[in-house]
N, C-alpha and C. Protein backbone atom coordinates (compact mmCIF):
# COMPACT_ATOMS: atom_id res chain seq x y z
N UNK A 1 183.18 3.92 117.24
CA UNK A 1 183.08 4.84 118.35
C UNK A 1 184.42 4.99 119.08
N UNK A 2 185.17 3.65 118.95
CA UNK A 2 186.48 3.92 119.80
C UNK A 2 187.57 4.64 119.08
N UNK A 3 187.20 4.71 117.96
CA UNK A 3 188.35 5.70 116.86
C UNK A 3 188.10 7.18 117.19
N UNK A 4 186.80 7.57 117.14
CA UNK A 4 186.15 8.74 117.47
C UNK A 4 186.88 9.46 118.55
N UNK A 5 186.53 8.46 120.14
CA UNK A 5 186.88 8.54 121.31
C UNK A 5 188.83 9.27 121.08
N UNK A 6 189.22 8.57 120.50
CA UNK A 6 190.91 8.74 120.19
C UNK A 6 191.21 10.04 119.44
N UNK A 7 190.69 9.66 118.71
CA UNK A 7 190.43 11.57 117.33
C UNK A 7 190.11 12.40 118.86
N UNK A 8 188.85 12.20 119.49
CA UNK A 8 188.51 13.38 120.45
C UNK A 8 189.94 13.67 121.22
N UNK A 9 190.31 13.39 121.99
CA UNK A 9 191.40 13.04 122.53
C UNK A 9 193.17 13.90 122.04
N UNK A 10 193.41 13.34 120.58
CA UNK A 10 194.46 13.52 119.64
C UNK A 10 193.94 14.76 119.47
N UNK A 11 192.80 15.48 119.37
CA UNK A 11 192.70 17.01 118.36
C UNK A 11 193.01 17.87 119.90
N UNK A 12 192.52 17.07 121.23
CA UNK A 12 192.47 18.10 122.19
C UNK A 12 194.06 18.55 122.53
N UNK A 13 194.93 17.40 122.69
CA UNK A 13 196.25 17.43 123.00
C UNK A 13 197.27 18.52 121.53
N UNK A 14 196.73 18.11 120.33
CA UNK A 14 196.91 19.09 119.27
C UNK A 14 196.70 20.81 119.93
N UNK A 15 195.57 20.77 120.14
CA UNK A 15 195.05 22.06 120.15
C UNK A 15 195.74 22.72 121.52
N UNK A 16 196.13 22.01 122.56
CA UNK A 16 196.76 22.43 123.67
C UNK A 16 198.33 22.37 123.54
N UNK A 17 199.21 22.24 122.79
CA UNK A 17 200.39 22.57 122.07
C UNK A 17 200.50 23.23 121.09
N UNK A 18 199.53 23.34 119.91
CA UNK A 18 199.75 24.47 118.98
C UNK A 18 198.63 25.64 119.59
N UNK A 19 197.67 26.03 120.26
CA UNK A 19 197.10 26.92 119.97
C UNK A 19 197.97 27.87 121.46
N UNK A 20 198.65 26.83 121.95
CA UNK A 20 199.31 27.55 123.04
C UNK A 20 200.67 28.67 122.26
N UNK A 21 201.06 28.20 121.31
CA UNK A 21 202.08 29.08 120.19
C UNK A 21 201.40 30.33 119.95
N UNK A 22 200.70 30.31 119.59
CA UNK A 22 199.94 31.56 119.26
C UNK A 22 199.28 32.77 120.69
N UNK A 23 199.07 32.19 121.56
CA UNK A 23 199.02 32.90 122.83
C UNK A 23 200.20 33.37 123.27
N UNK A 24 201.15 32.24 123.26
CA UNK A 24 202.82 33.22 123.70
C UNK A 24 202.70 33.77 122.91
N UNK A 25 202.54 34.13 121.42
CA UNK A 25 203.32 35.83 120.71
C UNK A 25 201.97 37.02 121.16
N UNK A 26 200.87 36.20 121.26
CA UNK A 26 199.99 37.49 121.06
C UNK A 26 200.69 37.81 122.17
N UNK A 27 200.10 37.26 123.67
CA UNK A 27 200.66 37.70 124.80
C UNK A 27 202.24 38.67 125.16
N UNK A 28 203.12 37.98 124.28
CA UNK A 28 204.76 38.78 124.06
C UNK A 28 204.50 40.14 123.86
N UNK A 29 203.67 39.76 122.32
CA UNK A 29 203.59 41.42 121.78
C UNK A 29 202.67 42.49 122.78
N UNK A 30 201.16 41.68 123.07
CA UNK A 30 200.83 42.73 124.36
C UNK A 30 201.02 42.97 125.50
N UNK A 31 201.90 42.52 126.25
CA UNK A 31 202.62 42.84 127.42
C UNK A 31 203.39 44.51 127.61
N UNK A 32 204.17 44.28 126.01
CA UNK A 32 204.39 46.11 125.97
C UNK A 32 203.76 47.20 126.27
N UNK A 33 202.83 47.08 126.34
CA UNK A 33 201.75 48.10 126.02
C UNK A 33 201.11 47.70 126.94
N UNK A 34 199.80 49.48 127.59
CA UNK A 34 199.13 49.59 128.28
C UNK A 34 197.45 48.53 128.91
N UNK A 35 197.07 48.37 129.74
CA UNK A 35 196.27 47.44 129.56
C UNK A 35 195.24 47.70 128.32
N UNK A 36 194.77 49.38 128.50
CA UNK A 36 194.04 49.32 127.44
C UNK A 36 194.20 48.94 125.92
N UNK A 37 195.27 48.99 125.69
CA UNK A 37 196.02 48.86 124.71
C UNK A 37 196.29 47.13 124.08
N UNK A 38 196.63 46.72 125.06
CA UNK A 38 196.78 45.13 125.50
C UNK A 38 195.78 44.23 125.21
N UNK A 39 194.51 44.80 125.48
CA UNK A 39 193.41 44.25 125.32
C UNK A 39 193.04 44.46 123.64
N UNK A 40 193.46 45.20 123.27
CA UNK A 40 192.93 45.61 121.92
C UNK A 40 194.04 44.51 121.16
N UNK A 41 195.24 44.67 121.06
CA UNK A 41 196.56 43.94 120.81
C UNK A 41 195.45 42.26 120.80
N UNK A 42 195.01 42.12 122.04
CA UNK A 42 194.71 40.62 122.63
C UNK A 42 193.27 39.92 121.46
N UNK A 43 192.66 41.27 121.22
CA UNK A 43 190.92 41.47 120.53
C UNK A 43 191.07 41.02 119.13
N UNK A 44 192.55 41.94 118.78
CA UNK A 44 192.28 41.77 116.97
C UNK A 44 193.45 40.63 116.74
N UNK A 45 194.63 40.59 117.83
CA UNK A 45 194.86 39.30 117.13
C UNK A 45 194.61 37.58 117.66
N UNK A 46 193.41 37.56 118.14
CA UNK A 46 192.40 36.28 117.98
C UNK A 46 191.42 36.48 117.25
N UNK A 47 190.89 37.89 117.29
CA UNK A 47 189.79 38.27 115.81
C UNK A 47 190.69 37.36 114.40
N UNK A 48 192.22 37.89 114.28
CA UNK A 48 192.78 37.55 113.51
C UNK A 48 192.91 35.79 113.05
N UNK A 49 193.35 35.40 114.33
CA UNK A 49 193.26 34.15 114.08
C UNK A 49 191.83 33.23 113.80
N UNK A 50 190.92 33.75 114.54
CA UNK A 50 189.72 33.01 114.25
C UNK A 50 189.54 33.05 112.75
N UNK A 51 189.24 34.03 111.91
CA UNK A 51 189.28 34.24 110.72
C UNK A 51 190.18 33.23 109.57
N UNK A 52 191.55 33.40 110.36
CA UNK A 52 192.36 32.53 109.57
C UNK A 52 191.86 31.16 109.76
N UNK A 53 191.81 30.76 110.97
CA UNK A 53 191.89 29.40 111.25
C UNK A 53 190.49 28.75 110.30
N UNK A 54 189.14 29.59 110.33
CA UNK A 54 188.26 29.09 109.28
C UNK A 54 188.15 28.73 107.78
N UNK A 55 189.70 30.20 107.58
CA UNK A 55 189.74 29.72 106.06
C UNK A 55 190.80 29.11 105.78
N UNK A 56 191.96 28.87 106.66
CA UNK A 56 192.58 27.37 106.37
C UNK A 56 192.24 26.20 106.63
N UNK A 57 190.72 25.98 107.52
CA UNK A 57 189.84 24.52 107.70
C UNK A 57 189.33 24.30 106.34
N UNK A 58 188.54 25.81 105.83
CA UNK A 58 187.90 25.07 104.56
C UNK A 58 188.82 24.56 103.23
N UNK A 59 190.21 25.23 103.68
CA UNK A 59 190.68 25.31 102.14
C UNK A 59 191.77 23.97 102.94
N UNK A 60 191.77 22.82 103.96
CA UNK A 60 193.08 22.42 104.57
C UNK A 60 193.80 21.66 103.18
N UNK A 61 192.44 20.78 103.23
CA UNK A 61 192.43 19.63 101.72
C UNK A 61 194.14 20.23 100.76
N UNK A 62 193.82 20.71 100.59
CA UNK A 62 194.41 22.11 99.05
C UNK A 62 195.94 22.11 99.54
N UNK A 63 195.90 22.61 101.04
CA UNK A 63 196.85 23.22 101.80
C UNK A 63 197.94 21.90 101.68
N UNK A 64 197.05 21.00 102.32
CA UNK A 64 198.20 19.59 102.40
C UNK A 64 199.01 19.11 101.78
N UNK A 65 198.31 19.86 100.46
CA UNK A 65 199.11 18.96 98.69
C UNK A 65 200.23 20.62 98.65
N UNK A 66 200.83 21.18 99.09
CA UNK A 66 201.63 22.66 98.61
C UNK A 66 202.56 21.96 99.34
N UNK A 67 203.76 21.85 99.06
CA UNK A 67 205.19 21.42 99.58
C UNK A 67 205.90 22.66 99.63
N UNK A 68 206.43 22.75 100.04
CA UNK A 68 207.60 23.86 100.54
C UNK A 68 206.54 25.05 101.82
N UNK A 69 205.25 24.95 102.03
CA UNK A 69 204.42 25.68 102.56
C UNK A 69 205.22 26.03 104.00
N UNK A 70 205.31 24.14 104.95
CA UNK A 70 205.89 24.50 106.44
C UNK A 70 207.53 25.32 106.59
N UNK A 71 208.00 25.09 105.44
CA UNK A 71 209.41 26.07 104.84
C UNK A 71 209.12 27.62 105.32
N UNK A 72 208.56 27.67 104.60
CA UNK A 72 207.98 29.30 104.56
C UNK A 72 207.31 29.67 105.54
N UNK A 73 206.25 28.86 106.14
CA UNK A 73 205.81 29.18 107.86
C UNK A 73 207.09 29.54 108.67
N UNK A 74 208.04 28.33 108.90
CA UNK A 74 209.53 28.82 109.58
C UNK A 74 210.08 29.78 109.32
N UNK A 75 210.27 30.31 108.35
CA UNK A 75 211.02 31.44 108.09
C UNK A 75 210.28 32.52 108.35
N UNK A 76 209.34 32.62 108.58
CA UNK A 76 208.06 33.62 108.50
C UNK A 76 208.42 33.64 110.67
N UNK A 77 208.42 32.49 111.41
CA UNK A 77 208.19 32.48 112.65
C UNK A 77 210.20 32.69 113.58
N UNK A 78 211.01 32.47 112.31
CA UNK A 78 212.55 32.74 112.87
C UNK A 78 211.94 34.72 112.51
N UNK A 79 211.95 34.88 111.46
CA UNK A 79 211.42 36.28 111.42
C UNK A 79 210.46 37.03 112.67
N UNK A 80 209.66 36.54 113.02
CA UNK A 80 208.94 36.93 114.44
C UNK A 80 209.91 36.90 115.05
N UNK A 81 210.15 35.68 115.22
CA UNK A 81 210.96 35.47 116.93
C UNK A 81 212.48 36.33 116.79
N UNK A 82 213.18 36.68 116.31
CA UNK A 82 213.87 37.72 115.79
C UNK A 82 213.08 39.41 115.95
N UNK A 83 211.96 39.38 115.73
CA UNK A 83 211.63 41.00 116.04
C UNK A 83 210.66 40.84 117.63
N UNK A 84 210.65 39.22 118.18
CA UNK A 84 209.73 39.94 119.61
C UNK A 84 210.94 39.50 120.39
N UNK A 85 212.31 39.42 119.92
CA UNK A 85 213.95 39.39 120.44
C UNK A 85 213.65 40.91 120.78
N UNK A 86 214.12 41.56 119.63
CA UNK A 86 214.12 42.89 119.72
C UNK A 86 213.68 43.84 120.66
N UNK A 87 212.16 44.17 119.89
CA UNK A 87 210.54 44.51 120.87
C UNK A 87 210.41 44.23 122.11
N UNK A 88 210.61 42.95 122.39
CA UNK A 88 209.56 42.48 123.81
C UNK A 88 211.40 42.17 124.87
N UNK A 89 212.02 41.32 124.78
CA UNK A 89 213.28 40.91 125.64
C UNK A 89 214.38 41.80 125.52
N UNK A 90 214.97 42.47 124.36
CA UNK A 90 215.55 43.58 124.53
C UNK A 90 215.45 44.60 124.94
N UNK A 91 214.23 45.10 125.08
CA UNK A 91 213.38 46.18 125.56
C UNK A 91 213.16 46.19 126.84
N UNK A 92 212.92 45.07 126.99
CA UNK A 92 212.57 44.94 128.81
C UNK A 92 214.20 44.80 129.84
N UNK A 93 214.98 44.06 128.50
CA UNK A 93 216.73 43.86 129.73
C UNK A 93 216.77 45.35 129.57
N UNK A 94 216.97 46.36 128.48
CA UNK A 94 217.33 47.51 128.55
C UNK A 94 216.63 48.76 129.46
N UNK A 95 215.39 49.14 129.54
CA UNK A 95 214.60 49.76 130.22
C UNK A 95 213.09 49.25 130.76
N UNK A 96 213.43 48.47 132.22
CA UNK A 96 211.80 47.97 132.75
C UNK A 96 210.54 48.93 132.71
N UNK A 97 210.66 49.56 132.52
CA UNK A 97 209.34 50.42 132.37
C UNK A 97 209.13 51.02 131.34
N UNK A 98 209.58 50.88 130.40
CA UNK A 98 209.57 51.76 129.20
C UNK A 98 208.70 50.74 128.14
N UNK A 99 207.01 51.52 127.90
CA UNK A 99 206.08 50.87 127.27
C UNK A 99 205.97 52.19 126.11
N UNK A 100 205.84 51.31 124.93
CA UNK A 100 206.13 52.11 123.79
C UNK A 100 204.07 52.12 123.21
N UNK A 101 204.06 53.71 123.20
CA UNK A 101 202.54 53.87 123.37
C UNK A 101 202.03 54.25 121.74
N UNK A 102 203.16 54.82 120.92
CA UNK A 102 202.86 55.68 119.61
C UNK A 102 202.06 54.74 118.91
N UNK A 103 201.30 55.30 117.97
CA UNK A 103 200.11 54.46 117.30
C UNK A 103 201.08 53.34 116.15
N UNK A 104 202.43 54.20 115.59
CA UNK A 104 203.20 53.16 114.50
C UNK A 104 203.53 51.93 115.14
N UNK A 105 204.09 51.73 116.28
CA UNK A 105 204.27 50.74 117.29
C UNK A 105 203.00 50.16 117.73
N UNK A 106 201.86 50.20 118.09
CA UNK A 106 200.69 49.64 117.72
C UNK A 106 200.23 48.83 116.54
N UNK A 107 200.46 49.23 115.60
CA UNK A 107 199.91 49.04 114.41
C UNK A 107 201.25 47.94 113.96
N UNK A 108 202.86 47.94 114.00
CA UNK A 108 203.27 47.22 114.20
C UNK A 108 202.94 45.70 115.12
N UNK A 109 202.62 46.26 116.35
CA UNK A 109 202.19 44.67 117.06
C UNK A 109 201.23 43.66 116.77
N UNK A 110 199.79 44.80 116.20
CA UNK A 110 199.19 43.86 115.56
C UNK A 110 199.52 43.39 113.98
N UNK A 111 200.55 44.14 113.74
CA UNK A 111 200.97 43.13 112.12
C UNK A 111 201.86 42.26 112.29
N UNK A 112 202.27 41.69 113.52
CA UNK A 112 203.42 40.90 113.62
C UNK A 112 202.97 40.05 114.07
N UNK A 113 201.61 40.12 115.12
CA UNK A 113 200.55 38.88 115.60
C UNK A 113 199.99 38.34 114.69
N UNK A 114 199.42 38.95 113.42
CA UNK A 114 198.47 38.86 112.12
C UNK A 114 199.43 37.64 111.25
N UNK A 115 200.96 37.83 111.30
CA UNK A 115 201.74 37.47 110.62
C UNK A 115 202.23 36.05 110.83
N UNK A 116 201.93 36.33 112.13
CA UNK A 116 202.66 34.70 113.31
C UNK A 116 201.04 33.56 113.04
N UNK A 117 199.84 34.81 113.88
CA UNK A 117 198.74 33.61 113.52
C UNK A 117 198.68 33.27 111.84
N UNK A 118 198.92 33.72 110.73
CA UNK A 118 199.12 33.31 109.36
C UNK A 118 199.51 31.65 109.45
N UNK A 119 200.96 31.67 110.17
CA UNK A 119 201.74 30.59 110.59
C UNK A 119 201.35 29.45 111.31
N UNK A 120 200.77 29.66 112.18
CA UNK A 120 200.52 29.46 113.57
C UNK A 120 199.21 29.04 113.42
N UNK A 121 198.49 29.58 112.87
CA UNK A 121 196.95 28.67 112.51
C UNK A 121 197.02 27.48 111.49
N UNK A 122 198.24 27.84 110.40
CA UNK A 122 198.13 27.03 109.19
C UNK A 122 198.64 25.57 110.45
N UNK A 123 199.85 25.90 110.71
CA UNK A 123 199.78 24.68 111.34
C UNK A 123 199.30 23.95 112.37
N UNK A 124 198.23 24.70 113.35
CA UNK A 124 197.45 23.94 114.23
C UNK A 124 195.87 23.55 113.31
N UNK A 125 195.90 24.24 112.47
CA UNK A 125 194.42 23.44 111.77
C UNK A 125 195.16 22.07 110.67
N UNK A 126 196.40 22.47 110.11
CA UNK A 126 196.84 20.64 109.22
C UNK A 126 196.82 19.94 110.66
N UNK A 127 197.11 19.91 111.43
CA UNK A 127 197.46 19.37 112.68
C UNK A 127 196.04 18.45 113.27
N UNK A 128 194.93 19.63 113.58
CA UNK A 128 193.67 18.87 114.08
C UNK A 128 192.93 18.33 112.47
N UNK A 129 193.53 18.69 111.28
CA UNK A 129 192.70 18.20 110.62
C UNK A 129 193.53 16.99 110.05
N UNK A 130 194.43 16.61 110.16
CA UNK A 130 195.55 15.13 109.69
C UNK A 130 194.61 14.37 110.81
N UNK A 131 194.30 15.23 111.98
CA UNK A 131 193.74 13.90 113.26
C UNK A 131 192.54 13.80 113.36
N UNK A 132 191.63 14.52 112.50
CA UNK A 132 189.71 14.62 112.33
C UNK A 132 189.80 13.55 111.09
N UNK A 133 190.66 13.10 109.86
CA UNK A 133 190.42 12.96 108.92
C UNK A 133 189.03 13.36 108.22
N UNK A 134 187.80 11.85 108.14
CA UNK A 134 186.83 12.00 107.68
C UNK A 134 185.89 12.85 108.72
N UNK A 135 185.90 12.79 109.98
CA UNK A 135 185.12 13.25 110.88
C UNK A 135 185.41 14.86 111.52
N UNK A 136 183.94 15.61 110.54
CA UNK A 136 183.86 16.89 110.46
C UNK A 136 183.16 17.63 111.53
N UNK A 137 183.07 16.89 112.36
CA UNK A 137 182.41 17.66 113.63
C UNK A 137 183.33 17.60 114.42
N UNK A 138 184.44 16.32 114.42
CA UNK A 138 185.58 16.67 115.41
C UNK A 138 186.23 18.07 115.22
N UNK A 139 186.61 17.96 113.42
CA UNK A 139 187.52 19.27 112.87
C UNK A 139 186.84 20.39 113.51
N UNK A 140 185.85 20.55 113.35
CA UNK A 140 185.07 22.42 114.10
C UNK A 140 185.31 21.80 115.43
N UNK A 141 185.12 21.02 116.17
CA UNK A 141 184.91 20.91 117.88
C UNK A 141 186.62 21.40 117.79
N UNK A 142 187.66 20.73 117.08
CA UNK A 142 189.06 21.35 117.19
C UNK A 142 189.35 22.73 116.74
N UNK A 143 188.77 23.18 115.87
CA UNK A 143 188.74 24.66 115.75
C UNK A 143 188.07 25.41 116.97
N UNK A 144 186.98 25.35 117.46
CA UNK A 144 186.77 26.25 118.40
C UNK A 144 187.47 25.75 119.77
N UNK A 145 187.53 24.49 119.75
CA UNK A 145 188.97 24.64 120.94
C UNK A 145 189.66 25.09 121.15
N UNK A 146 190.64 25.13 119.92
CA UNK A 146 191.71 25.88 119.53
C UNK A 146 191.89 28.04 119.97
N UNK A 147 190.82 27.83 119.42
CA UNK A 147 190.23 29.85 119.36
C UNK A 147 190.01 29.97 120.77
N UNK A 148 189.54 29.03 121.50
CA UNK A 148 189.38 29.13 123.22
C UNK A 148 190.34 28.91 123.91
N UNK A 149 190.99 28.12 123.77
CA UNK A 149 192.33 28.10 124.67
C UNK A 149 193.59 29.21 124.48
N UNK A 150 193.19 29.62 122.89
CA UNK A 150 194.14 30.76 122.30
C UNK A 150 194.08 32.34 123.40
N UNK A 151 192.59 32.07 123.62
CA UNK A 151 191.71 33.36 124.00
C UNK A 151 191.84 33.42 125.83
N UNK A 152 191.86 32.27 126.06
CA UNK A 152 192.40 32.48 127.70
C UNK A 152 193.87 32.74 128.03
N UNK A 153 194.75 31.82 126.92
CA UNK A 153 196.19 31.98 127.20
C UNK A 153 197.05 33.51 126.89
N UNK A 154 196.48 34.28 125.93
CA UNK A 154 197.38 35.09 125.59
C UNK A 154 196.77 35.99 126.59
N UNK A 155 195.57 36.07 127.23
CA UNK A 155 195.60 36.88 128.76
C UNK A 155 196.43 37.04 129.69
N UNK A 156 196.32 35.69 130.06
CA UNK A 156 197.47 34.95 131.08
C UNK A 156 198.98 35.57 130.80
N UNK A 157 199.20 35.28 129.78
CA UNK A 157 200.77 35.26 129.34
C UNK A 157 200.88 36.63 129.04
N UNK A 158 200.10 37.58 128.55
CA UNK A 158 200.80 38.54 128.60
C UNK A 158 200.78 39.28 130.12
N UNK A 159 199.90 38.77 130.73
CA UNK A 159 199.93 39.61 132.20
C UNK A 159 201.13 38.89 132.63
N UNK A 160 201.45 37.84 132.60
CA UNK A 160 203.13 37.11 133.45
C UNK A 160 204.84 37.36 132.79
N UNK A 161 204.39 37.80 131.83
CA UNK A 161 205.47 38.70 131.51
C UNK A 161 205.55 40.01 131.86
N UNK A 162 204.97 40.80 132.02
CA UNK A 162 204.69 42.03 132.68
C UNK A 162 205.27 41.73 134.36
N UNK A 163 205.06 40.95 135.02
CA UNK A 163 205.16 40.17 135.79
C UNK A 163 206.64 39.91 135.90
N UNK A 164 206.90 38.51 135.53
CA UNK A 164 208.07 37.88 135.44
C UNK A 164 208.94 37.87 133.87
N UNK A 165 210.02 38.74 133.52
CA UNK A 165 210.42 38.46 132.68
C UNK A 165 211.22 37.19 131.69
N UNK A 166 211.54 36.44 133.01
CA UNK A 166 211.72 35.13 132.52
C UNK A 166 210.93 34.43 131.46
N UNK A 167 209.71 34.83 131.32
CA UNK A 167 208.50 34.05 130.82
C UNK A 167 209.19 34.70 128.83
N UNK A 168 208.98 35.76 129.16
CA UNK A 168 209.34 36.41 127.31
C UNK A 168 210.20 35.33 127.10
N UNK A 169 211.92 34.49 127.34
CA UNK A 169 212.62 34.27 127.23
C UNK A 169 212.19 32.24 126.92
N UNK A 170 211.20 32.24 127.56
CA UNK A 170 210.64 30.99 127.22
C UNK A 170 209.83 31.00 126.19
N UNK A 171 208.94 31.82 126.23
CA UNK A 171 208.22 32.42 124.89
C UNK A 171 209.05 32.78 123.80
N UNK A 172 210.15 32.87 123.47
CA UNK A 172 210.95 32.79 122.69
C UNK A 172 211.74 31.48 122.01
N UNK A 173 212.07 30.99 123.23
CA UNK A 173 212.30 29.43 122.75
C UNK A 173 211.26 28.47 122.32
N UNK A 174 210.24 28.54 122.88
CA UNK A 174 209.02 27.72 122.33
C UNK A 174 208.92 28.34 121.14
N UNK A 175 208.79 29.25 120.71
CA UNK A 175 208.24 29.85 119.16
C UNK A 175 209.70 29.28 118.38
N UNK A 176 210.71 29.62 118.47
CA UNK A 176 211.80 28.58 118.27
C UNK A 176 212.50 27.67 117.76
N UNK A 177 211.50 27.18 118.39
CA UNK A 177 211.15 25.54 118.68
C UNK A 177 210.55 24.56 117.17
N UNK A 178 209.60 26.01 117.24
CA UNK A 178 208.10 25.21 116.58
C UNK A 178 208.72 25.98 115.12
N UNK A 179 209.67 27.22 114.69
CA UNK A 179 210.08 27.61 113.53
C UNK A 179 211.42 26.55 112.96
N UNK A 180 211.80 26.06 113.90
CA UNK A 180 213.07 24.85 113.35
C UNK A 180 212.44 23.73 112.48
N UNK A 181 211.14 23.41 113.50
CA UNK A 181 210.13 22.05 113.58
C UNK A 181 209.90 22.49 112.14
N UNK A 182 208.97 23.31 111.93
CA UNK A 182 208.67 23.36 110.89
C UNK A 182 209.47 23.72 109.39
N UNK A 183 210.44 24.33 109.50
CA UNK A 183 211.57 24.07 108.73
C UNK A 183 211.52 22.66 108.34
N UNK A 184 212.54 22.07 109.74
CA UNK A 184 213.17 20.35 108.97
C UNK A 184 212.19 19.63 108.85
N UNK A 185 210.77 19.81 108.54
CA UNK A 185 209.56 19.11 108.58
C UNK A 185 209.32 18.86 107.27
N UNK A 186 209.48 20.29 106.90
CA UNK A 186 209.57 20.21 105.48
C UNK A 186 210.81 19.90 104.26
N UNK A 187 211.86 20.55 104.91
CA UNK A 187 213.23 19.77 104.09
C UNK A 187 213.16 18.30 104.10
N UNK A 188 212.85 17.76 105.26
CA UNK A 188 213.03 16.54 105.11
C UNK A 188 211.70 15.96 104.23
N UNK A 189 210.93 16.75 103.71
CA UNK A 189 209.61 16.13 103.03
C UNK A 189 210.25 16.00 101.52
N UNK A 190 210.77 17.48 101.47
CA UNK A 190 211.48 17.74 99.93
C UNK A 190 212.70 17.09 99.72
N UNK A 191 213.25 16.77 100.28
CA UNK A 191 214.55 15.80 100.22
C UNK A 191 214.70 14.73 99.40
């Protein structure tokens, strides 16, 4: 019971550092855009992630044994963080009010959220599931944690960038952060 108690614990602190990654980009990317708009941005990419995050729980097993995988997450999240440079912090130093409404730019934001949660789920579900091991009710109690804290934060965050632009610029370094991490995570595995 006291291992349990610790797993409970380890998946929550997991899930409140990685599922917070995924709220800064949704949030980045919908801040551009209108509330109505924002909300939709906010709808399909946690629709998105929920989806993912179920079918990288069932398949994690599989996932664990692929080497070079967190390689390719990084490069996949220097690639984001490089186009919500662009999009979201260049856009805003250059013209504060200028929200880009056309449907191609839409359809862009949600393929760049779709692209990050790809990333961004793979590694918060190895994450709660290295810390559930045998215990499969922790793993789902960490999955829908995860999808809930995802689902309040990228509210938040995209309304405080709209807000305070400082915030994009941290939201940038945290994503960053976690594309280096996962890089030398893996070089140093393949090494």
């Amino acid at each position: 019971m006291t291992e349990e108690i610790l797993i409970f614990f380890q998946i929550i602190f997991i899930d409140l550092v990685l599922a917070g990654d995924n709220a800064i980009i949704i949030g980045m990317v919908a801040s551009q855009f209108p509330v109505d708009q924002r909300k939709k941005i906010i709808f399909w990419g946690i629709g998105a992630a929920i989806i993912l995050r179920i079918i990288f729980t069932l398949i994690t097993a599989y996932l664990l044994q692929i080497s070079g995988l967190r390689l390719i997450g990084g490069i996949l999240l220097l690639y984001i963080c490089y186009r919500l440079y662009v999009d979201v912090v260049k856009e805003n130093t250059n013209d504060e009010n200028k929200i880009k409404v056309d449907n191609s730019s839409f359809f862009k934001a949600i393929t760049t959220v779709i692209i990050a949660d790809v990333t961004m789920s793979l590694d918060n579900v190895l994450g709660v599931a290295g810390a559930a091991r045998d215990h499969y009710y922790l793993l789902i109690f960490g999955l829908i944690l995860s999808i809930i804290l995802m689902a309040t934060a990228a509210t938040l965050i995209s309304n405080w960038i709209k807000k305070y632009k400082w915030i994009a610029w941290l939201g940038l370094i945290a994503i960053l952060v976690v594309a280096i991490d996962l890089i030398y995570t893996d070089i140093k595995l393949l090494i």
